[in-house]
N, C-alpha and C. Protein backbone atom coordinates (compact mmCIF):
# COMPACT_ATOMS: atom_id res chain seq x y z
N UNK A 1 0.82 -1.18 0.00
CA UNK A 1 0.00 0.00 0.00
C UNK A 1 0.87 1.25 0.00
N UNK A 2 2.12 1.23 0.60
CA UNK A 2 2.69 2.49 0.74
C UNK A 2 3.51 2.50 -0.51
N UNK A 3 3.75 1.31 -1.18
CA UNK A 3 4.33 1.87 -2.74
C UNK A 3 3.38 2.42 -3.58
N UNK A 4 2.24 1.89 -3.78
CA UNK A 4 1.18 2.47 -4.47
C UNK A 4 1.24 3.92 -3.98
N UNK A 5 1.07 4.79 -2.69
CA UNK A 5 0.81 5.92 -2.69
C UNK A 5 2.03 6.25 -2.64
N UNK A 6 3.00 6.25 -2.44
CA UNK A 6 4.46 6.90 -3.25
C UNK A 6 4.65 6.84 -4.50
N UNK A 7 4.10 6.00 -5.36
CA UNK A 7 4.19 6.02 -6.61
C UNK A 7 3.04 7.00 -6.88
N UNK A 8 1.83 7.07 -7.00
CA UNK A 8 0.91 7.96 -7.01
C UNK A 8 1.53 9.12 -7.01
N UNK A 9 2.19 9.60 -5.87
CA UNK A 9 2.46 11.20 -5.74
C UNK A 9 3.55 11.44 -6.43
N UNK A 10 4.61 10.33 -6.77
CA UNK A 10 5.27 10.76 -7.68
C UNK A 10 4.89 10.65 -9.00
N UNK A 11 3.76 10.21 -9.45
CA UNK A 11 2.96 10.61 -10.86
C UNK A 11 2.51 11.88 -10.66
N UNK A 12 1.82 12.78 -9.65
CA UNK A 12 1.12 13.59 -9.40
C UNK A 12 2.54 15.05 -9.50
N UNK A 13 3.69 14.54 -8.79
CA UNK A 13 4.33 15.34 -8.99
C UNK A 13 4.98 15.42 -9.84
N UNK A 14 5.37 14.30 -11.22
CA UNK A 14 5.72 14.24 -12.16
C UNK A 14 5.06 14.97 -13.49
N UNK A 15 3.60 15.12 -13.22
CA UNK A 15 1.99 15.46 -14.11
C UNK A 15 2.47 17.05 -13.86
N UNK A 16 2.91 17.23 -12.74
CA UNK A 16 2.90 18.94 -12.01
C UNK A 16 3.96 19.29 -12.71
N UNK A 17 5.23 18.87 -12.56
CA UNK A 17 6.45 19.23 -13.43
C UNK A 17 6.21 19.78 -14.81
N UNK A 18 5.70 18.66 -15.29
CA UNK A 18 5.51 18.55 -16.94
C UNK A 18 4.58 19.76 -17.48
N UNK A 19 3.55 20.07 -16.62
CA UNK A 19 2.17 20.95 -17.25
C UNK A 19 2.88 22.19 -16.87
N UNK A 20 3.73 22.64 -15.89
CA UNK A 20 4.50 23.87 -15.93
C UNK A 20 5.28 24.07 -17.08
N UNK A 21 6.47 22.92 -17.44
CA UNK A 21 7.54 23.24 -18.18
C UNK A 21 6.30 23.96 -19.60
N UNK A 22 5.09 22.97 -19.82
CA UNK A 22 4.27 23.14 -20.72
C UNK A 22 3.90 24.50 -21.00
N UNK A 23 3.68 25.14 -19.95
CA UNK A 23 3.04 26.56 -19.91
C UNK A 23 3.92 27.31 -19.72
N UNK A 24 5.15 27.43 -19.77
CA UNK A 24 6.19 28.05 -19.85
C UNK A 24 5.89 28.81 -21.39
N UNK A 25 6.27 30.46 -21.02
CA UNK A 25 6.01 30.99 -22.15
C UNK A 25 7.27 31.36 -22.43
N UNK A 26 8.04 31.34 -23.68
CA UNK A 26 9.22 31.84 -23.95
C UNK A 26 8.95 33.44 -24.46
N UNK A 27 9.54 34.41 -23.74
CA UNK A 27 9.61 35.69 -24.05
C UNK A 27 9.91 36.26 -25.77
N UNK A 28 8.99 36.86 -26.25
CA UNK A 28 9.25 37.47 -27.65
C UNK A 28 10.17 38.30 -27.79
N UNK A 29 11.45 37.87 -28.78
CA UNK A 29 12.38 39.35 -28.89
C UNK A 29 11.86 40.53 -29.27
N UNK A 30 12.54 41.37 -28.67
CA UNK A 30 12.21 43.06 -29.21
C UNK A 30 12.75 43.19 -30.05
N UNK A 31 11.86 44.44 -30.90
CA UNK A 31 11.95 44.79 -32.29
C UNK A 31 13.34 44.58 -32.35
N UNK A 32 13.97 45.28 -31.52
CA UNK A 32 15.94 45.79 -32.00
C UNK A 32 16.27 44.58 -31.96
N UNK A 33 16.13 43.27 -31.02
CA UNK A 33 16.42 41.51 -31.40
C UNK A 33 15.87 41.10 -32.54
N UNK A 34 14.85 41.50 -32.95
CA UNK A 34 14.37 40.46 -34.10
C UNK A 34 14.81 41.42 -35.30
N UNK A 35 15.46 42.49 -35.33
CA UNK A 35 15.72 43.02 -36.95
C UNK A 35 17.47 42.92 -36.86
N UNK A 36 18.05 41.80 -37.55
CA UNK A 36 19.26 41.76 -37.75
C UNK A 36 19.80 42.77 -38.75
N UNK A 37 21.26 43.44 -38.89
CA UNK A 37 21.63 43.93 -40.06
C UNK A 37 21.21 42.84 -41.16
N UNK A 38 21.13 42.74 -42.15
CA UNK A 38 21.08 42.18 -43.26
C UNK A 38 21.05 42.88 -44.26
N UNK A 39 22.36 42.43 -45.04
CA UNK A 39 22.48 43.47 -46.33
C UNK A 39 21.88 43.42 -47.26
N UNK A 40 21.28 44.35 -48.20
CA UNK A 40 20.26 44.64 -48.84
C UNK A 40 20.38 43.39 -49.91
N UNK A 41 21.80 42.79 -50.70
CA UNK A 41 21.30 42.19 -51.29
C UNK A 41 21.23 40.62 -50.94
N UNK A 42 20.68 40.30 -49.87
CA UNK A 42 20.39 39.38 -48.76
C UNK A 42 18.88 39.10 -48.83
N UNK A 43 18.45 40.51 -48.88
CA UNK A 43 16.67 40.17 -48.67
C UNK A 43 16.03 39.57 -49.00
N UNK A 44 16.70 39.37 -50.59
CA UNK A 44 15.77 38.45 -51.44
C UNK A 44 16.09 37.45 -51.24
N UNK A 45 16.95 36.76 -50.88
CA UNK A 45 17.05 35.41 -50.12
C UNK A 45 16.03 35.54 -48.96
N UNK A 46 16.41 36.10 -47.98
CA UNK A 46 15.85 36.16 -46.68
C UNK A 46 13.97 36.36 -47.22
N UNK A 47 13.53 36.69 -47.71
CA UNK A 47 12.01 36.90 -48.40
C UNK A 47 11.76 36.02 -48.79
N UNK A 48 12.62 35.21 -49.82
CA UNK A 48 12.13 33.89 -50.04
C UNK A 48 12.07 32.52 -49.32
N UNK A 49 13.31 32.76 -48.60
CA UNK A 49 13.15 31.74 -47.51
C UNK A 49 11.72 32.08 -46.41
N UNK A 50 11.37 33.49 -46.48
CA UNK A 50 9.48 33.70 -45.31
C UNK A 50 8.68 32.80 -46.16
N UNK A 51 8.52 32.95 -47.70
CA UNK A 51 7.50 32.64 -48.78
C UNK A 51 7.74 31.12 -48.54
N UNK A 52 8.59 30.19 -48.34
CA UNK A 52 8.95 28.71 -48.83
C UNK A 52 8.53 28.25 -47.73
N UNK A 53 8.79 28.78 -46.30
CA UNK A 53 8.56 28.60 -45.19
C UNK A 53 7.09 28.56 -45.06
N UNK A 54 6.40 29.74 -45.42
CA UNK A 54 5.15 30.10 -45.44
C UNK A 54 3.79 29.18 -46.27
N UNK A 55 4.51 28.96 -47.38
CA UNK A 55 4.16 27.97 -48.37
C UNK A 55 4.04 26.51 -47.81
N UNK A 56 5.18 25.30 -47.59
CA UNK A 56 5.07 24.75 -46.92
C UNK A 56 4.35 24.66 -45.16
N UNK A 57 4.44 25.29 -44.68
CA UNK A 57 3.53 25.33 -43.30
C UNK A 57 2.01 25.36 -43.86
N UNK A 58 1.59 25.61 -45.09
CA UNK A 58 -0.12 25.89 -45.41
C UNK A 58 -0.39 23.86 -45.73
N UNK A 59 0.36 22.74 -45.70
CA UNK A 59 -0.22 21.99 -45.63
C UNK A 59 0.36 21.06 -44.29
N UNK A 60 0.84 21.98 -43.43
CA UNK A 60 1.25 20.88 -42.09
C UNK A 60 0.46 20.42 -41.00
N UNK A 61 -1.00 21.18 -40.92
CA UNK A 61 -1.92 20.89 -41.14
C UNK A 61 -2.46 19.36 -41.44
N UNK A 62 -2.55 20.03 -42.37
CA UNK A 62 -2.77 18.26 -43.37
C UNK A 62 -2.04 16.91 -43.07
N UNK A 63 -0.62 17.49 -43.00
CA UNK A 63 0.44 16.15 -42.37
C UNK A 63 0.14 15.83 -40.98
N UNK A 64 -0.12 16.76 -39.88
CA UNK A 64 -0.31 16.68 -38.67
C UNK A 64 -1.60 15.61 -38.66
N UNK A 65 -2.63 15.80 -39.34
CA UNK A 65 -4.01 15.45 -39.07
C UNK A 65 -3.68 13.77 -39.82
N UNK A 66 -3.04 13.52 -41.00
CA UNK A 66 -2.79 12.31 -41.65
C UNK A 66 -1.84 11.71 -41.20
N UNK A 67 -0.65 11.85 -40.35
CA UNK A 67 0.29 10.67 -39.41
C UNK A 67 -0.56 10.13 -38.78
N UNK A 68 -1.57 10.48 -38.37
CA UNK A 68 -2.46 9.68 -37.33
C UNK A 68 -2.85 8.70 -37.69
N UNK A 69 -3.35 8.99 -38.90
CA UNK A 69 -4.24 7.99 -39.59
C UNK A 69 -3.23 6.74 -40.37
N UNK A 70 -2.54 7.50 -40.96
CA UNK A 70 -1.57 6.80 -41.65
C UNK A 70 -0.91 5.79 -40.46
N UNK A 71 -0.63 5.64 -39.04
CA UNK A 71 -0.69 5.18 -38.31
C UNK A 71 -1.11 4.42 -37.93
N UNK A 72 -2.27 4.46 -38.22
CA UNK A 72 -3.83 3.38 -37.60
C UNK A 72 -3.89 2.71 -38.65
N UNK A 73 -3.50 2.82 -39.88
CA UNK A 73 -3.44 2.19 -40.82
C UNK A 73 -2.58 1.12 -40.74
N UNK A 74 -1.10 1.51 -40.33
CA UNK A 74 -0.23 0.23 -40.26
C UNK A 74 -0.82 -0.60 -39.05
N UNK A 75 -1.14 -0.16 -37.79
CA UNK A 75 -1.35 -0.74 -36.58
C UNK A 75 -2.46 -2.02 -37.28
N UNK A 76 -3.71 -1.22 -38.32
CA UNK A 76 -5.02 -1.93 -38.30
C UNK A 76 -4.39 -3.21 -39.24
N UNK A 77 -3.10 -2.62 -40.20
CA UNK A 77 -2.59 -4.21 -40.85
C UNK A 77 -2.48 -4.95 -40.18
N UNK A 78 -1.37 -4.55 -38.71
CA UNK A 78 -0.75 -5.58 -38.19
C UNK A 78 -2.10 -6.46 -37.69
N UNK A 79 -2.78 -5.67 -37.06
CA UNK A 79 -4.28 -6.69 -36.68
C UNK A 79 -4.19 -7.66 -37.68
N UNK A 80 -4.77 -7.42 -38.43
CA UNK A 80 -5.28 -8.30 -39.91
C UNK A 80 -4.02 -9.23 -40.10
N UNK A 81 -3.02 -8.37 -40.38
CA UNK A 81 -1.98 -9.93 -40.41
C UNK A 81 -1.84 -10.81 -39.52
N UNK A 82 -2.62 -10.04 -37.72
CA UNK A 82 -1.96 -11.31 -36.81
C UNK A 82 -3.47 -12.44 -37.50
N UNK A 83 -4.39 -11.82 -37.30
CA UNK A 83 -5.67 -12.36 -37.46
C UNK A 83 -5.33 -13.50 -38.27
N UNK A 84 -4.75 -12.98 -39.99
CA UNK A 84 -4.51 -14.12 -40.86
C UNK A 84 -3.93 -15.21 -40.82
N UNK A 85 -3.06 -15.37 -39.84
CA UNK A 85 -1.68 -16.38 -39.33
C UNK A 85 -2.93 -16.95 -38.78
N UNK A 86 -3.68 -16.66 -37.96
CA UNK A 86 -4.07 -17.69 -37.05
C UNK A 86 -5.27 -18.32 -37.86
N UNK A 87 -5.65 -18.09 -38.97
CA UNK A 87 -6.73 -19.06 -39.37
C UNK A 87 -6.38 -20.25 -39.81
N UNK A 88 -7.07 -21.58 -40.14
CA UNK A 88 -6.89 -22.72 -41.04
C UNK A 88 -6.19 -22.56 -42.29
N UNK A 89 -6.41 -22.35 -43.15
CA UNK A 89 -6.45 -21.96 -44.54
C UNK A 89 -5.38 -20.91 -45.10
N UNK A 90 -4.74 -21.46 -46.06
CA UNK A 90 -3.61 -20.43 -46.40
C UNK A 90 -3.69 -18.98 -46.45
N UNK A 91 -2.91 -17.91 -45.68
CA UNK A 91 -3.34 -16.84 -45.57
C UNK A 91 -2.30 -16.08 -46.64
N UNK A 92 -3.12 -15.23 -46.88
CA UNK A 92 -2.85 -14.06 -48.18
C UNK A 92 -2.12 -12.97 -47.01
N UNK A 93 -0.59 -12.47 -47.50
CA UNK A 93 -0.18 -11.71 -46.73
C UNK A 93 0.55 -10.08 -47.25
N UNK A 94 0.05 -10.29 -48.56
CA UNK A 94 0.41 -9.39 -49.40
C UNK A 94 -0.20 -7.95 -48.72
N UNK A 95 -1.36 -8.13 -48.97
CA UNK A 95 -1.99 -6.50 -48.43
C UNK A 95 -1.51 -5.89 -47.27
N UNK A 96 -1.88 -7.24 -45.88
CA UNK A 96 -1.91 -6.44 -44.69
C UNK A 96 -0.15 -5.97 -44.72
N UNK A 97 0.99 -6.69 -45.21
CA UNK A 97 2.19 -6.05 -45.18
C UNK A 97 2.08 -4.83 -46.09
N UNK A 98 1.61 -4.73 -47.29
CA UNK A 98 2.06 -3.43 -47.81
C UNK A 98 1.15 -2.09 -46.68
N UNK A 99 0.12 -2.69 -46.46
CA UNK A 99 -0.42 -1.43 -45.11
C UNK A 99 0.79 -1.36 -44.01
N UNK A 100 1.19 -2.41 -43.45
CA UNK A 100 2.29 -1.86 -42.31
C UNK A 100 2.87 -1.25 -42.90
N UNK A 101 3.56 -1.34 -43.87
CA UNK A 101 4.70 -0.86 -44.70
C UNK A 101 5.01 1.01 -45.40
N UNK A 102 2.92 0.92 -45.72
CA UNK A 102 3.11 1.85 -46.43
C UNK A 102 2.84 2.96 -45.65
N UNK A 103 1.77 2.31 -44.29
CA UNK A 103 0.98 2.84 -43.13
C UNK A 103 2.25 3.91 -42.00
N UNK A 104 3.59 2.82 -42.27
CA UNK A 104 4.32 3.49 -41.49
C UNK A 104 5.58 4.72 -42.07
N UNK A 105 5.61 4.00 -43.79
CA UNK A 105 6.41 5.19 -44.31
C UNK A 105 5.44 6.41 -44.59
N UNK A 106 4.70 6.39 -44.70
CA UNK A 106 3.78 7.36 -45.19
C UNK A 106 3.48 8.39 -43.66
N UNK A 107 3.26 8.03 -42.56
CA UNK A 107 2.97 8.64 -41.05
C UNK A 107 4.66 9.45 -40.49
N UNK A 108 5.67 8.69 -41.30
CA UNK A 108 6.84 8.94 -41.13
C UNK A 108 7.28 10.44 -41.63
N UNK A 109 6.96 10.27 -42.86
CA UNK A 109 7.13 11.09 -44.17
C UNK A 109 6.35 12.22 -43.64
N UNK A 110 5.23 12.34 -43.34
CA UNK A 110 4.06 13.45 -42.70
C UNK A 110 4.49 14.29 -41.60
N UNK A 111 5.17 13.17 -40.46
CA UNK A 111 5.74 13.79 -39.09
C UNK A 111 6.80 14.97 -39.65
N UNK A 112 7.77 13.88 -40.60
CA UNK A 112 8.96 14.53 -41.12
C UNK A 112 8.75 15.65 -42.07
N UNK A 113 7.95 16.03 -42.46
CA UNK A 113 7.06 17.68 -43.26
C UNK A 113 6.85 18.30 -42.23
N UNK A 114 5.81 18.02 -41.33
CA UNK A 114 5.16 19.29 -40.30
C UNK A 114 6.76 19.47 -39.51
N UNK A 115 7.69 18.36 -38.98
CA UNK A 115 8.66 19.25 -38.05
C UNK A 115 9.64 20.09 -39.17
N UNK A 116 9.78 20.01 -39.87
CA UNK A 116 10.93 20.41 -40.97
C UNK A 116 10.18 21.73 -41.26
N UNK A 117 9.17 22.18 -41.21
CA UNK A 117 8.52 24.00 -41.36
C UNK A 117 7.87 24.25 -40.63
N UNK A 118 8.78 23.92 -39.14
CA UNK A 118 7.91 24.98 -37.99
C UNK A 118 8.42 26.50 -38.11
N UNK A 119 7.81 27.08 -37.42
CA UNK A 119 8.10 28.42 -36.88
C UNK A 119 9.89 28.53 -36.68
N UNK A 120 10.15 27.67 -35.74
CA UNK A 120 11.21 27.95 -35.13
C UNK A 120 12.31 27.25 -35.90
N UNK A 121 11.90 26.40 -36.73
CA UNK A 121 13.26 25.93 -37.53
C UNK A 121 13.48 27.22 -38.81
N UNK A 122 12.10 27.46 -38.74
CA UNK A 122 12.67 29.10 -39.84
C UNK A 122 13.38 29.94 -38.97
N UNK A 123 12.91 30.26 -37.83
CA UNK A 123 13.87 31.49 -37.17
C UNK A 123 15.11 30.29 -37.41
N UNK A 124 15.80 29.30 -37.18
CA UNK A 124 16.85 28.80 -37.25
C UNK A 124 17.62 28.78 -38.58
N UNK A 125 16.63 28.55 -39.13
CA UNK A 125 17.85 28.86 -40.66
C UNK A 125 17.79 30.48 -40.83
N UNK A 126 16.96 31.12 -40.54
CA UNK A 126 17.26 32.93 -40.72
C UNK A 126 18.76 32.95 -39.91
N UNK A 127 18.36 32.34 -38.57
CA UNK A 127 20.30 32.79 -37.84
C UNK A 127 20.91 32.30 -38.40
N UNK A 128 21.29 31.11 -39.12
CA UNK A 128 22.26 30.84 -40.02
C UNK A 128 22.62 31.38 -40.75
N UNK A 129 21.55 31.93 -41.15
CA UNK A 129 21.81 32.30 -42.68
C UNK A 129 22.20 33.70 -42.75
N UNK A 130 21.64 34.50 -41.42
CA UNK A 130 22.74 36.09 -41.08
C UNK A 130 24.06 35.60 -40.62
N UNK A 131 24.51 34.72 -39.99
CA UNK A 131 25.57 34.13 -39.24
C UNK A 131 26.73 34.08 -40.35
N UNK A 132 26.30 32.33 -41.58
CA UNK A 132 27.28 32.27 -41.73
C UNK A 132 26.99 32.87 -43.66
N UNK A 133 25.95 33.27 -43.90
CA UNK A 133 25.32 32.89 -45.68
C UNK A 133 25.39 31.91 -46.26
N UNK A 134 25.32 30.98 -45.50
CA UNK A 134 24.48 29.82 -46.40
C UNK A 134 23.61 29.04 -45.68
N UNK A 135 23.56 28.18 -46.22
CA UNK A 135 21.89 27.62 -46.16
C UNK A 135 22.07 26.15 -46.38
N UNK A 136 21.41 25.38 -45.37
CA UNK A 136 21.19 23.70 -45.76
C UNK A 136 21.03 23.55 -47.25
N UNK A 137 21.47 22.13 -47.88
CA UNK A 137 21.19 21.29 -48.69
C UNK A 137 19.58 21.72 -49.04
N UNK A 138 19.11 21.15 -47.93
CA UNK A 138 17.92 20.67 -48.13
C UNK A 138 17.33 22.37 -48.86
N UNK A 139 17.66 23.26 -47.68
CA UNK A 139 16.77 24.65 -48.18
C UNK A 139 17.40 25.28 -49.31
N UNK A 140 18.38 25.17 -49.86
CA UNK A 140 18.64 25.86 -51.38
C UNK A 140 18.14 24.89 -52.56
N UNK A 141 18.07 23.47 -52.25
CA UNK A 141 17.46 22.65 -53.27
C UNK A 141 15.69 23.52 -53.44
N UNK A 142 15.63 23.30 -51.96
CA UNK A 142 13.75 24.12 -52.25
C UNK A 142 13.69 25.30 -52.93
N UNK A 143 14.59 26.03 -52.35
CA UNK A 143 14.75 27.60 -52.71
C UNK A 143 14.50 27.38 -54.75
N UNK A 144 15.52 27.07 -54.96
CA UNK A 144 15.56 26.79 -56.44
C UNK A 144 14.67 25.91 -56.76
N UNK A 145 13.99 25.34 -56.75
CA UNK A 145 12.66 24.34 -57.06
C UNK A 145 11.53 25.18 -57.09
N UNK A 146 11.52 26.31 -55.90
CA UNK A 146 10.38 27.14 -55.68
C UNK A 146 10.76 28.47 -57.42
N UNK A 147 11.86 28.84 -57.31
CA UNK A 147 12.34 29.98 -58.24
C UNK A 147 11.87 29.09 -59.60
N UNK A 148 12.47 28.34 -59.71
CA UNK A 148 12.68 27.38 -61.55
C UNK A 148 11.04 27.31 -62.20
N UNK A 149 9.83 27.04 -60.71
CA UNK A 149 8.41 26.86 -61.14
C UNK A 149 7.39 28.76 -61.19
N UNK A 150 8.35 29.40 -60.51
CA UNK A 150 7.74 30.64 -61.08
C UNK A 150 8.31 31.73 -62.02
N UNK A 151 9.26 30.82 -62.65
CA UNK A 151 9.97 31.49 -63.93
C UNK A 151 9.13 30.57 -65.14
């Protein structure tokens, strides 16, 4: 009995920890923090990287709401495949694997969109990109993918 209520209160005080760190508000920089020098012919980088950023975040949304599913999808194969093993009769195993398969690259792929254009990974490549002028792989491949389709 007395582990149960020591364990209890250390869930209770563990629940307490967590919902603070949660509500922790991180302070907004002031104007004079958030406007770096950046030389004029910088902007248009720095503008296009708001637009690509901006662009991508309008379906993360969409990815956020479909990992879920795409999720329940592989989970609902694995059902079905355990299900199939256990009957009499030769079981067909084609489908329920391509659902785990596709259920889990696909929920993968979704997670990996919505974290890749948050808010804060843009403020992170902006400091880079005043820091050192350049820019990830990944964000000059976009950059130019985004330029090449509105030329």
């Amino acid at each position: 009995m007395t582990f149960f209520r020591s364990a209890s209160w250390l869930l209770v005080l563990g629940c307490l920890a967590w919902s603070t760190a949660c509500l922790a508000q991180p302070v907004p920089p002031t104007a004079a923090e958030g406007r770096a020098a950046v030389p004029a012919a910088d902007t248009a980088t720095v503008a296009a990287l708001h637009a690509l950023f901006r662009a991508k975040r309008r379906y993360s949304d969409a990815a956020l709401i479909g990992a879920p599913v795409a999720a329940l999808v592989a989970v609902g194969s694995l059902g079905v495949l355990a299900v199939s093993q256990l009957s009499n009769n030769e079981p067909n195993n084609t489908l329920p694997v391509l659902g785990i398969v596709g259920g889990s690259v696909l929920a993968i792929g979704l997670l990996n969109h919505y974290t890749r254009y948050t808010p804060s990974r843009e403020r992170k490549m902006l400091a880079q990109y005043e820091q050192t002028h350049t820019l990830p792989k990944w964000v000059s491949r976009n950059l130019e993918r985004r330029r090449a389709r509105k030329q």
